[in-house]
C-alpha atoms as a PDB file:
ATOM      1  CA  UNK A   1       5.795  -4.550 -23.256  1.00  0.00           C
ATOM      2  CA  UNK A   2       6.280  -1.879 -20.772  1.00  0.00           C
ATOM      3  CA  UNK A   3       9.309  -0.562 -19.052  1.00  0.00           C
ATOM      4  CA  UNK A   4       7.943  -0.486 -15.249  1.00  0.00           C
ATOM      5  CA  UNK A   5      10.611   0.800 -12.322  1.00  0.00           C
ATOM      6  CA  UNK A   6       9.200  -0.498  -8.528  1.00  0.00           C
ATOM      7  CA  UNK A   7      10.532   1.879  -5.775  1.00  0.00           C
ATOM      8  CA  UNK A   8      10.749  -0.318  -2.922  1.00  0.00           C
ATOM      9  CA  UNK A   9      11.138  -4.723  -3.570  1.00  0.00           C
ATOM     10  CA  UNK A  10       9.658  -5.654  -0.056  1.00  0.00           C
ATOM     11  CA  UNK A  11       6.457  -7.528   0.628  1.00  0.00           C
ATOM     12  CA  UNK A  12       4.698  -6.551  -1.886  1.00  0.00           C
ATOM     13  CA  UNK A  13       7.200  -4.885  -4.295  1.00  0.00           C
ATOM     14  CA  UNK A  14       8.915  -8.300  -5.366  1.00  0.00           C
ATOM     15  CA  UNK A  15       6.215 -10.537  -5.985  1.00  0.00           C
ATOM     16  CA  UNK A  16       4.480  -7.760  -8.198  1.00  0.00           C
ATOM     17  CA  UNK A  17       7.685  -7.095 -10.128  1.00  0.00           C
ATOM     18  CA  UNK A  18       7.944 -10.979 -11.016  1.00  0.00           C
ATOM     19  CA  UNK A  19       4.209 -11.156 -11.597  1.00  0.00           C
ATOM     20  CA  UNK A  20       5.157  -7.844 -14.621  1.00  0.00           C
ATOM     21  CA  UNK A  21       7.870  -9.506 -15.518  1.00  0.00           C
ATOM     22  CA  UNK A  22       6.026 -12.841 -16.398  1.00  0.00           C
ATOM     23  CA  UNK A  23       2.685 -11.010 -18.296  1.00  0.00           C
ATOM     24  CA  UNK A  24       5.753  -9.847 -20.474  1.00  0.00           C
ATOM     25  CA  UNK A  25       6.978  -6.164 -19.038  1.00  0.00           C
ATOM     26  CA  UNK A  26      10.548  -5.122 -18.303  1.00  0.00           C
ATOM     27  CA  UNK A  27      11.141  -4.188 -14.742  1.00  0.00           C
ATOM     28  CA  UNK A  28      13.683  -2.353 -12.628  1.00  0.00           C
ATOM     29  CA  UNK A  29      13.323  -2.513  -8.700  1.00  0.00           C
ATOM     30  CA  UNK A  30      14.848  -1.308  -6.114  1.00  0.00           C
ATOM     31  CA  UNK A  31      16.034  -2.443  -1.948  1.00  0.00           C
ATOM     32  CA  UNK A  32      18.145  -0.684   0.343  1.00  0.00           C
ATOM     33  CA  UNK A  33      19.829  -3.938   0.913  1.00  0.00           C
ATOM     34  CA  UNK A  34      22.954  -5.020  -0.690  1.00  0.00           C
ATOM     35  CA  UNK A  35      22.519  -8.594   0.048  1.00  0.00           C
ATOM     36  CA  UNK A  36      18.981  -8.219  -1.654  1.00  0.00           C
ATOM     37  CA  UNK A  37      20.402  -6.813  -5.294  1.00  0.00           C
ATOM     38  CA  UNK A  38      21.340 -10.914  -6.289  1.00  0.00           C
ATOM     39  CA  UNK A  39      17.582 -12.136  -5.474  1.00  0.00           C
ATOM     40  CA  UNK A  40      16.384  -9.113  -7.196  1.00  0.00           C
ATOM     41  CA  UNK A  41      18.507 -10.048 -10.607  1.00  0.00           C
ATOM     42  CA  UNK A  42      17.762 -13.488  -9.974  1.00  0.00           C
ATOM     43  CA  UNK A  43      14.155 -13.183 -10.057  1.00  0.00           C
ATOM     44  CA  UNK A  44      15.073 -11.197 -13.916  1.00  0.00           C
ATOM     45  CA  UNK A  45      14.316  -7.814 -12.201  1.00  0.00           C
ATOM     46  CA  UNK A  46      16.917  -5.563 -12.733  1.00  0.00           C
ATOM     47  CA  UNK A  47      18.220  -4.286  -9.290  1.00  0.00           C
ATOM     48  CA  UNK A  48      19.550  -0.863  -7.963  1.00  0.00           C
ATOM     49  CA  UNK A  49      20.596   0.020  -4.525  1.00  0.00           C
ATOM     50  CA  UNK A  50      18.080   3.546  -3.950  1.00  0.00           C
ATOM     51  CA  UNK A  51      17.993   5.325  -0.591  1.00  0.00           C
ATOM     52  CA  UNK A  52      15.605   8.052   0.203  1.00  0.00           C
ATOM     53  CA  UNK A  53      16.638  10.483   2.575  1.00  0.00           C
ATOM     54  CA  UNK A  54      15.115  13.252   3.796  1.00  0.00           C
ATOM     55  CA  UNK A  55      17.734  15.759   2.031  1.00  0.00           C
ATOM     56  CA  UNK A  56      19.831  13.679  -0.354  1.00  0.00           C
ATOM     57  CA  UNK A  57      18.558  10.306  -2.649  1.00  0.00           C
ATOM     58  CA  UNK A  58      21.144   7.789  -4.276  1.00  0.00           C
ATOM     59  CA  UNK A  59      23.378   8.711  -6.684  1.00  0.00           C
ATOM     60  CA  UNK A  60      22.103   5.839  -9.229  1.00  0.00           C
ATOM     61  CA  UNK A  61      18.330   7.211  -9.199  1.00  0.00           C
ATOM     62  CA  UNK A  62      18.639   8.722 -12.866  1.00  0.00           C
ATOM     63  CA  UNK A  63      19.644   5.301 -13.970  1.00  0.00           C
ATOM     64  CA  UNK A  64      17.035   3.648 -12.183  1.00  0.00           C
ATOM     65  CA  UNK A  65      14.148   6.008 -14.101  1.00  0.00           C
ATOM     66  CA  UNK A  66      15.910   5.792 -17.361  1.00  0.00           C
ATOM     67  CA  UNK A  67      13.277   4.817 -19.970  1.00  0.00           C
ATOM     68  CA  UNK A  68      10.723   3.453 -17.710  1.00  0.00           C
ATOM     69  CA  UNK A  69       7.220   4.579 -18.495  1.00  0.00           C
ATOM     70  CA  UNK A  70       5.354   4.067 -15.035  1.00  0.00           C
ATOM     71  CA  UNK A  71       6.967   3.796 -12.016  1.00  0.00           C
ATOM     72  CA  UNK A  72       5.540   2.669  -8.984  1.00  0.00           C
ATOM     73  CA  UNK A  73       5.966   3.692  -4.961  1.00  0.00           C
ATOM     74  CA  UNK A  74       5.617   1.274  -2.698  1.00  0.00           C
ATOM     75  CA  UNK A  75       7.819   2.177   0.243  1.00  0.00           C
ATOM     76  CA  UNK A  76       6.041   2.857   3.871  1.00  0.00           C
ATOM     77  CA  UNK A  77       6.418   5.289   5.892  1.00  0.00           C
ATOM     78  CA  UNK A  78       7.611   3.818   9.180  1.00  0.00           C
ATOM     79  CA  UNK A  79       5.988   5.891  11.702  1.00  0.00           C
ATOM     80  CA  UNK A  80       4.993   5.731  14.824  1.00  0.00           C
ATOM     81  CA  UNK A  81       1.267   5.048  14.670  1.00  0.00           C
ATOM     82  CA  UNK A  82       0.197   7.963  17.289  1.00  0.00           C
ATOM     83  CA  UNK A  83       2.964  10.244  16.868  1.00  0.00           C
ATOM     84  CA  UNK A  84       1.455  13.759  17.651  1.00  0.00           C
ATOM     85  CA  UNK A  85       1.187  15.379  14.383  1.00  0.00           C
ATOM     86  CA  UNK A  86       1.447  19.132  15.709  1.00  0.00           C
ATOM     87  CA  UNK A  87       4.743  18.691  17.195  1.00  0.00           C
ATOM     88  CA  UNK A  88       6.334  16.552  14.044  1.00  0.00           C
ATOM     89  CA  UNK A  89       8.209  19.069  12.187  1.00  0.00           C
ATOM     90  CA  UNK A  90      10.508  17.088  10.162  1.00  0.00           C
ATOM     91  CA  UNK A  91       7.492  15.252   7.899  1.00  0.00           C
ATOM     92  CA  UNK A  92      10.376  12.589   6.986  1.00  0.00           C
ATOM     93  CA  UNK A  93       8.561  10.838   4.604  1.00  0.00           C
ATOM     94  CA  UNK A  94       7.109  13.461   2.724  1.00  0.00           C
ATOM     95  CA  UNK A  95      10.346  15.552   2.299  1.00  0.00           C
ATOM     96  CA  UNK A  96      11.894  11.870   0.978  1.00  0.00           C
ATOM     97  CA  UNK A  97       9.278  11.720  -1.940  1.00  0.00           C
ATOM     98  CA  UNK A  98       9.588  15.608  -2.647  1.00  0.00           C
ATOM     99  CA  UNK A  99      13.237  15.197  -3.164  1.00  0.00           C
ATOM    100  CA  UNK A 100      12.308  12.351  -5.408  1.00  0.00           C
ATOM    101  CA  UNK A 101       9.526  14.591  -7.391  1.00  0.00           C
ATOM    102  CA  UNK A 102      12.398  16.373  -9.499  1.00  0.00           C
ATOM    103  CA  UNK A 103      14.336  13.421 -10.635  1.00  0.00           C
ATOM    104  CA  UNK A 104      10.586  12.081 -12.199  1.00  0.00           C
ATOM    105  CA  UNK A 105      10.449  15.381 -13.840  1.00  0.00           C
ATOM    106  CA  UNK A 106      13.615  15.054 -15.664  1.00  0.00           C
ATOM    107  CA  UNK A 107      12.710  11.086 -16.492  1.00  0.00           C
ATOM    108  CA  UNK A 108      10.779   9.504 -19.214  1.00  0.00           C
ATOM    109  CA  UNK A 109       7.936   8.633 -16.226  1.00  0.00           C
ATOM    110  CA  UNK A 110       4.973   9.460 -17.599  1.00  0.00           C
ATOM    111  CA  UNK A 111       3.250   7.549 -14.720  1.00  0.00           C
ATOM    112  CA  UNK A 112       3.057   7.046 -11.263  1.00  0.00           C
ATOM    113  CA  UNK A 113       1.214   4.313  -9.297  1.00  0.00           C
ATOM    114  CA  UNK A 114       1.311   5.595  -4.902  1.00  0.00           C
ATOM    115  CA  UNK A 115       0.737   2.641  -2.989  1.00  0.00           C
ATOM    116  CA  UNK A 116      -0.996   4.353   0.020  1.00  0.00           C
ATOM    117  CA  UNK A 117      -3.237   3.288   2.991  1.00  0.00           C
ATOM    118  CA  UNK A 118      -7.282   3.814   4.321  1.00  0.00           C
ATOM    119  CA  UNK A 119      -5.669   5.272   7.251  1.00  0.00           C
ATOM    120  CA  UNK A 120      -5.387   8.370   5.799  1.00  0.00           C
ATOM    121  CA  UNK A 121      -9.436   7.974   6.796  1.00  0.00           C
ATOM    122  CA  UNK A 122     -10.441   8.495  10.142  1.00  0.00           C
ATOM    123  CA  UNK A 123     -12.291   6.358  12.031  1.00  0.00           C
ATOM    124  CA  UNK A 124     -15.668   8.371  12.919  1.00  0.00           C
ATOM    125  CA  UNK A 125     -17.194   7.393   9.580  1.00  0.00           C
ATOM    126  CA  UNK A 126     -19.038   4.026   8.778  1.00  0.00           C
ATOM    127  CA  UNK A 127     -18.837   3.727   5.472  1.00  0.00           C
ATOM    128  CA  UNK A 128     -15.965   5.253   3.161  1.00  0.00           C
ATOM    129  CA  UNK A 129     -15.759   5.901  -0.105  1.00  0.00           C
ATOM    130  CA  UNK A 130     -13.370   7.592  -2.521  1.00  0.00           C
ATOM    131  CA  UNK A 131     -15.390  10.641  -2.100  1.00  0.00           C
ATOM    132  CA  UNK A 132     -14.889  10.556   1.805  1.00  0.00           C
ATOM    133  CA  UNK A 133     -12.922  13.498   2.896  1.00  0.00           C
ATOM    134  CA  UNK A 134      -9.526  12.505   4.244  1.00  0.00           C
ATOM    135  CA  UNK A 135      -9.103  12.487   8.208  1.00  0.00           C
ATOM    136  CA  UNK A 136      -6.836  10.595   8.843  1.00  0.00           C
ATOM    137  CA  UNK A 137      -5.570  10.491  12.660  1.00  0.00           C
ATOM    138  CA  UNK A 138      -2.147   8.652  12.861  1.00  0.00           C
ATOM    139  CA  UNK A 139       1.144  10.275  11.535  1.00  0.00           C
ATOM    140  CA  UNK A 140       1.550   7.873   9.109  1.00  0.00           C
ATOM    141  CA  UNK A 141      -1.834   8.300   7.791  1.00  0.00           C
ATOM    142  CA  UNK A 142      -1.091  12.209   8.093  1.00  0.00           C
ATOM    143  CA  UNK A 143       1.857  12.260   5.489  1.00  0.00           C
ATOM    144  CA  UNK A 144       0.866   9.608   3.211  1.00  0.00           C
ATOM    145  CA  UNK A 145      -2.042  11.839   2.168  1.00  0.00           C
ATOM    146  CA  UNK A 146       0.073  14.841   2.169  1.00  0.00           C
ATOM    147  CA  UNK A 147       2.435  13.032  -0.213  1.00  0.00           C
ATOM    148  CA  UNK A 148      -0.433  11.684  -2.343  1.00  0.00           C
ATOM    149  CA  UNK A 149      -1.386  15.146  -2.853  1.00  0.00           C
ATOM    150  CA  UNK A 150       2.148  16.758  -3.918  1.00  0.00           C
ATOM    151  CA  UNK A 151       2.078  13.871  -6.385  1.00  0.00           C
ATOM    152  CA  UNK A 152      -1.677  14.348  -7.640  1.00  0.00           C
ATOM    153  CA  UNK A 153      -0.803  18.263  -8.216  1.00  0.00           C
ATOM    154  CA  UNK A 154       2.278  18.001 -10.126  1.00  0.00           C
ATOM    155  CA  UNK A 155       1.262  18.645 -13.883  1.00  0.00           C
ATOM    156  CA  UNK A 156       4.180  16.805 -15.230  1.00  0.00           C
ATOM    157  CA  UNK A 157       2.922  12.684 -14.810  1.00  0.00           C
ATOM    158  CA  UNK A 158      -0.459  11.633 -14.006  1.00  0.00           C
ATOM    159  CA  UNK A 159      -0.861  10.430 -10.402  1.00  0.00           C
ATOM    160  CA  UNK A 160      -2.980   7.317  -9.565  1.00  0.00           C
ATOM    161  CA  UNK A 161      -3.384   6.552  -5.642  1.00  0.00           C
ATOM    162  CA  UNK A 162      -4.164   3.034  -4.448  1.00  0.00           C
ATOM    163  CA  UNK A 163      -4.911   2.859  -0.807  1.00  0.00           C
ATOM    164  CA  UNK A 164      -5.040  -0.452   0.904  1.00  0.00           C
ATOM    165  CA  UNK A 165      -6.547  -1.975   3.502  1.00  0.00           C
ATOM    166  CA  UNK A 166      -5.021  -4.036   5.612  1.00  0.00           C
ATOM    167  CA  UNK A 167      -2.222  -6.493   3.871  1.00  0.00           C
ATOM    168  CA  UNK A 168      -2.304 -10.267   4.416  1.00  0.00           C
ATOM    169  CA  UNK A 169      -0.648 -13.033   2.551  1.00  0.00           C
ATOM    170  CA  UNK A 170       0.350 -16.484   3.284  1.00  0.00           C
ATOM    171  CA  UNK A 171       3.266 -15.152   5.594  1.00  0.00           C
ATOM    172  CA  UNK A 172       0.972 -12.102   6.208  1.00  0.00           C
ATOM    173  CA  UNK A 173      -2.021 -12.276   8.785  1.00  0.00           C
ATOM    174  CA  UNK A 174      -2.962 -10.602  11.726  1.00  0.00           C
ATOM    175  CA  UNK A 175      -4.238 -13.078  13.785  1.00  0.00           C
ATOM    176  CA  UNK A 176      -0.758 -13.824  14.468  1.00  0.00           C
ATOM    177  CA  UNK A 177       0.066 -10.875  16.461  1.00  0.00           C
ATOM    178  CA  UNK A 178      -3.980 -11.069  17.851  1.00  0.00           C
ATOM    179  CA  UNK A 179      -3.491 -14.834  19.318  1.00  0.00           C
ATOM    180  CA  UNK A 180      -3.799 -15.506  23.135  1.00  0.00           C
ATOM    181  CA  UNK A 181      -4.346 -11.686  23.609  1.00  0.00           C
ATOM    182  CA  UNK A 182      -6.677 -10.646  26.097  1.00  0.00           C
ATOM    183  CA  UNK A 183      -9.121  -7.510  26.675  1.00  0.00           C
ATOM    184  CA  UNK A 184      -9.037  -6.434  22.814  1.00  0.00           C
ATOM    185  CA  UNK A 185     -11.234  -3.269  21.659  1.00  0.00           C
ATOM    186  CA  UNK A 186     -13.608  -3.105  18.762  1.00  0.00           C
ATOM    187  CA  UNK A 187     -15.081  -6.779  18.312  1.00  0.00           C
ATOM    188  CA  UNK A 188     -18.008  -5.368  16.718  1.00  0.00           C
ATOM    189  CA  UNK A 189     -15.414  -3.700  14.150  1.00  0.00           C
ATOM    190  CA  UNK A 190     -15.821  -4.767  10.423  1.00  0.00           C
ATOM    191  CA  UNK A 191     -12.626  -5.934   9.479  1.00  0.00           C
ATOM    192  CA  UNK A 192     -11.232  -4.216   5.919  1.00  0.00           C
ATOM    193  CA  UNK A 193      -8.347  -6.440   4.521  1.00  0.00           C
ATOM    194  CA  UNK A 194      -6.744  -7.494   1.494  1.00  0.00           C
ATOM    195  CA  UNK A 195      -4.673 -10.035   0.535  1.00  0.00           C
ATOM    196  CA  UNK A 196      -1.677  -9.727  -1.393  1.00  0.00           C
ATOM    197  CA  UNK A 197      -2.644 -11.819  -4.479  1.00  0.00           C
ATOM    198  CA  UNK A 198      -5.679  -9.043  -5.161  1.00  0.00           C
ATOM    199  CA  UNK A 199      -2.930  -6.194  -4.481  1.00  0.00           C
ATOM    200  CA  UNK A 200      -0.984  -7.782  -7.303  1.00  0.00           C
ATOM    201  CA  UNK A 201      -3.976  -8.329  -9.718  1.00  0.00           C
ATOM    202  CA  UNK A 202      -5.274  -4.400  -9.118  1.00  0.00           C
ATOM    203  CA  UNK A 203      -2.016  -2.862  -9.723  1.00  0.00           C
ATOM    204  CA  UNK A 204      -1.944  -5.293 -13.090  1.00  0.00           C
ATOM    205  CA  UNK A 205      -4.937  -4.605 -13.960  1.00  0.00           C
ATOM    206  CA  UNK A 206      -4.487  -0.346 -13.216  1.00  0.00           C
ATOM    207  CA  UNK A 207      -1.679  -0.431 -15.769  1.00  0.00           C
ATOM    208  CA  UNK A 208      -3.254  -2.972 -18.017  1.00  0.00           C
ATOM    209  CA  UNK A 209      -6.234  -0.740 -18.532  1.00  0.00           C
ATOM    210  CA  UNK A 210      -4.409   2.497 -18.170  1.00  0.00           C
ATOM    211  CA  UNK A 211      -6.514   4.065 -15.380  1.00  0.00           C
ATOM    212  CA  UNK A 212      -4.511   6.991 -14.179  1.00  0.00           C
ATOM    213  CA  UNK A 213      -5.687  10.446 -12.460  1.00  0.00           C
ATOM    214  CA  UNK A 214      -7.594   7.860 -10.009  1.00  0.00           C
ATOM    215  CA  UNK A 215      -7.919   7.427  -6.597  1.00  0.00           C
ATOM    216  CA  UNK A 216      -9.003   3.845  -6.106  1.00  0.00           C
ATOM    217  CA  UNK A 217      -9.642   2.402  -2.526  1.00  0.00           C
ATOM    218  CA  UNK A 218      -8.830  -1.549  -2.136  1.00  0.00           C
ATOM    219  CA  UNK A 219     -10.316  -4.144   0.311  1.00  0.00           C
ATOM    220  CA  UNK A 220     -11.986  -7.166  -0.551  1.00  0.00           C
ATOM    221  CA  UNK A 221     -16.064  -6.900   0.163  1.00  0.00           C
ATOM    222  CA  UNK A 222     -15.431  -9.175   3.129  1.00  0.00           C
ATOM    223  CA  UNK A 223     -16.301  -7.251   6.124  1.00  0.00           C
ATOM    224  CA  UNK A 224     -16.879  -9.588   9.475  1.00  0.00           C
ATOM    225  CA  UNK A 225     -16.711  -8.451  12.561  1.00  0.00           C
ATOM    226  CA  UNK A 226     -12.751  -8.579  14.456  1.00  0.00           C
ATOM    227  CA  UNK A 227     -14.141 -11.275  16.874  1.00  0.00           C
ATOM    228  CA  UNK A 228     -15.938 -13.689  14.262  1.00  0.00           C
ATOM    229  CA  UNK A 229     -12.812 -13.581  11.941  1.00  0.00           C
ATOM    230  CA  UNK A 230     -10.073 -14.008  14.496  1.00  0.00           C
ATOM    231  CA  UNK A 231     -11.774 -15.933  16.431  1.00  0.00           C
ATOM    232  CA  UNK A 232     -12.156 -18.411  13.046  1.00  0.00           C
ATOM    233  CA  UNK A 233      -8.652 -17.843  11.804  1.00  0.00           C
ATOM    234  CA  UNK A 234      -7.048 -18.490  15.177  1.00  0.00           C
ATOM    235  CA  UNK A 235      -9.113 -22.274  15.487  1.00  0.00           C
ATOM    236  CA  UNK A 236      -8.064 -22.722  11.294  1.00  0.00           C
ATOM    237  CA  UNK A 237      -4.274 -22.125  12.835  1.00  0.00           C
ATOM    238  CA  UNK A 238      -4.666 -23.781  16.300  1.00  0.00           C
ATOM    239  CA  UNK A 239      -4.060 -20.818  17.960  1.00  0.00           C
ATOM    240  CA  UNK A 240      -4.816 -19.495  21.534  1.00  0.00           C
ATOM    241  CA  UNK A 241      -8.014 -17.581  20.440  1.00  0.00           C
ATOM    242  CA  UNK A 242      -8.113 -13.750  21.174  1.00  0.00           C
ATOM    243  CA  UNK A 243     -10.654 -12.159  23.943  1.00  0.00           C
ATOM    244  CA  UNK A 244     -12.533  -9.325  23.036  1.00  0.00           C
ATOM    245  CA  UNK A 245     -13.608  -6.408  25.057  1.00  0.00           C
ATOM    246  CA  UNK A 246     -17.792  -5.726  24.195  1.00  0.00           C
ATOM    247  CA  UNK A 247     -17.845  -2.611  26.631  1.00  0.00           C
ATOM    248  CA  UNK A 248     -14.572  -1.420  24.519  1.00  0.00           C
ATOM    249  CA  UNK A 249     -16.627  -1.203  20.987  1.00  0.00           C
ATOM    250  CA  UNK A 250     -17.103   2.215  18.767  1.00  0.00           C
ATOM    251  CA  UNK A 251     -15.590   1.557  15.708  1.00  0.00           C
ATOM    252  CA  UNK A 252     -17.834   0.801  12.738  1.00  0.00           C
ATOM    253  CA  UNK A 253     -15.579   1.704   9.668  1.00  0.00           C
ATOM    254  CA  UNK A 254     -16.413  -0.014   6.503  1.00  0.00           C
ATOM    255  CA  UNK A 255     -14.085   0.827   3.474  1.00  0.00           C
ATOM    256  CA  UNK A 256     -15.820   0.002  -0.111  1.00  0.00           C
ATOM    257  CA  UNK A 257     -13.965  -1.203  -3.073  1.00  0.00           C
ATOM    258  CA  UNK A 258     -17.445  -0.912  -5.152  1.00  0.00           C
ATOM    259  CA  UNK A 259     -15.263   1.611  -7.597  1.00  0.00           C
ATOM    260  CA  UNK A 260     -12.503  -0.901  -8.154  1.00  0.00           C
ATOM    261  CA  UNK A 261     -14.973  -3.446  -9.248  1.00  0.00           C
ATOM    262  CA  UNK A 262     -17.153  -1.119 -11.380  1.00  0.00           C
ATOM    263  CA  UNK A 263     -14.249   0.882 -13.154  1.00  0.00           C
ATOM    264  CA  UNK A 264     -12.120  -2.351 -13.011  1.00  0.00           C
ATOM    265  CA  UNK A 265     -14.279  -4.996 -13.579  1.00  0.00           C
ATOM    266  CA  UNK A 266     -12.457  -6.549 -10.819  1.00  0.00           C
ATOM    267  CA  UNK A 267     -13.492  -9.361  -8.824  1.00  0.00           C
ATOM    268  CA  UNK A 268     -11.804 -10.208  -5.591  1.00  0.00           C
ATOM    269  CA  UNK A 269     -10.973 -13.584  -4.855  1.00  0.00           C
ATOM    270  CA  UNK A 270     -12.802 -14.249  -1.430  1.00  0.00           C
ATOM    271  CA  UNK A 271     -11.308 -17.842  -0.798  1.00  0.00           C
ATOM    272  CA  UNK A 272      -7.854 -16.183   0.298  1.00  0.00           C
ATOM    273  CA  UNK A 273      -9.892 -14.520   3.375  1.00  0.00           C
END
């Protein structure tokens, strides 16, 4: 058994913590949400109330790192997507997780799992690896790879990185926000997605086979083009099917997982796409 803390209970967060908790770990997780501390204890995750600020953190964080081995940050960055970078001074998220850095230090965490993004890629390459080099070209994208790399440098826990394509779930799914639309860009686009069930399984299997000091990237090897899989998943839905823009195509970004499933031996399960 392993003591596990999750920074950040959302989407993701709680179903993983439940998922630890049933394979037989103890697990502490965190909201920002009062109301959300009783369906945290319910679900047998023991809850704390953490805020991140950009210049102060919750008064409870020591008690929420107490004795865990391996804690894991899932918390987004909420940024605007195209926020010009040279004029954002404040770097809000990264100056949260450095305040955090020094309470790890002091902990028993010997191990930290960053849930990050491929947009800390750009888009002018076709096919990305792990051994891409970083471009990314949104804010968000801009300070998540700043903050994975304060966290790879520090000498005092080993740093793994898991960057994510694009989440779906059974609540989750693009398509939603895609249906009726008109005049969309990129139908040619691969799309690079993953659902939430493989996110689970990966960050299982991560600690499971203690692969730390990695950077792993994580979509399932499932690449249609935008148009052929909306298209499909807005008919599956009965939705007003999305119209795509052919003279508005250049992006041709494919993001392998081929290290997950060789270091791994993962296999992702295709039927949830």
């Amino acid at each position: 058994m392993k003591q596990i803390s999750i920074l950040g209970c959302g989407w993701l967060g709680f179903p993983l913590a439940k998922r630890l908790i049933l394979n037989g770990n103890s697990v502490k997780g965190s909201t920002t949400s009062e109301d959300k501390l009783s369906i945290l204890e319910d679900a047998g995750i023991n809850p704390f109330l953490v805020t991140l600020e950009r210049e102060s953190i919750s008064e409870n964080i020591d008690t929420f790192l107490a004795e865990s081995e391996i804690l894991i940050i899932d918390i987004p960055p909420k940024l605007r997507g195209n926020q010009d970078f040279s004029t954002s001074l404040e770097m809000t998220f990264v100056k949260k997780i450095q305040n955090l850095i020094p309470f790890i230090e002091k902990s028993s965490v010997s191990k930290v799992l960053f849930v990050s993004s491929t947009s800390v890629y750009g888009d002018d390459n076709e096919w990305i690896t792990e051994e891409t080099i970083a471009n990314p070209d949104t804010e968000s994208g801009r300070q998540l790879l700043l903050t994975e790399e304060i966290l790879q440098k520090n000498q005092n826990f080993e740093t793994t990185i898991l960057r994510f394509g694009g989440l779906i779930g059974e609540d989750r799914h693009p398509v939603k926000f895609l249906t009726g639309k008109e005049n969309l860009e990129n139908p040619d686009a691969p799309v690079n997605l993953i659902h939430q069930n493989d996110c689970i399984s990966i960050i299982e299997e991560i600690i499971k086979q203690s692969k730390w000091n990695e950077v792993f990237n994580a979509t399932a090897p499932f690449h249609p083009t935008r148009e052929e899989y909306y298209t499909q998943k807005a008919k599956e839905r009965n939705l007003v099917l999305p119209k795509f823009n052919s003279e508005k195509s250049n992006m041709k970004k494919v993001i392998s997982s081929k290290k997950i499933e060789t270091i791994l031996n993962y296999k992702f399960d295709l039927e949830e796409y």
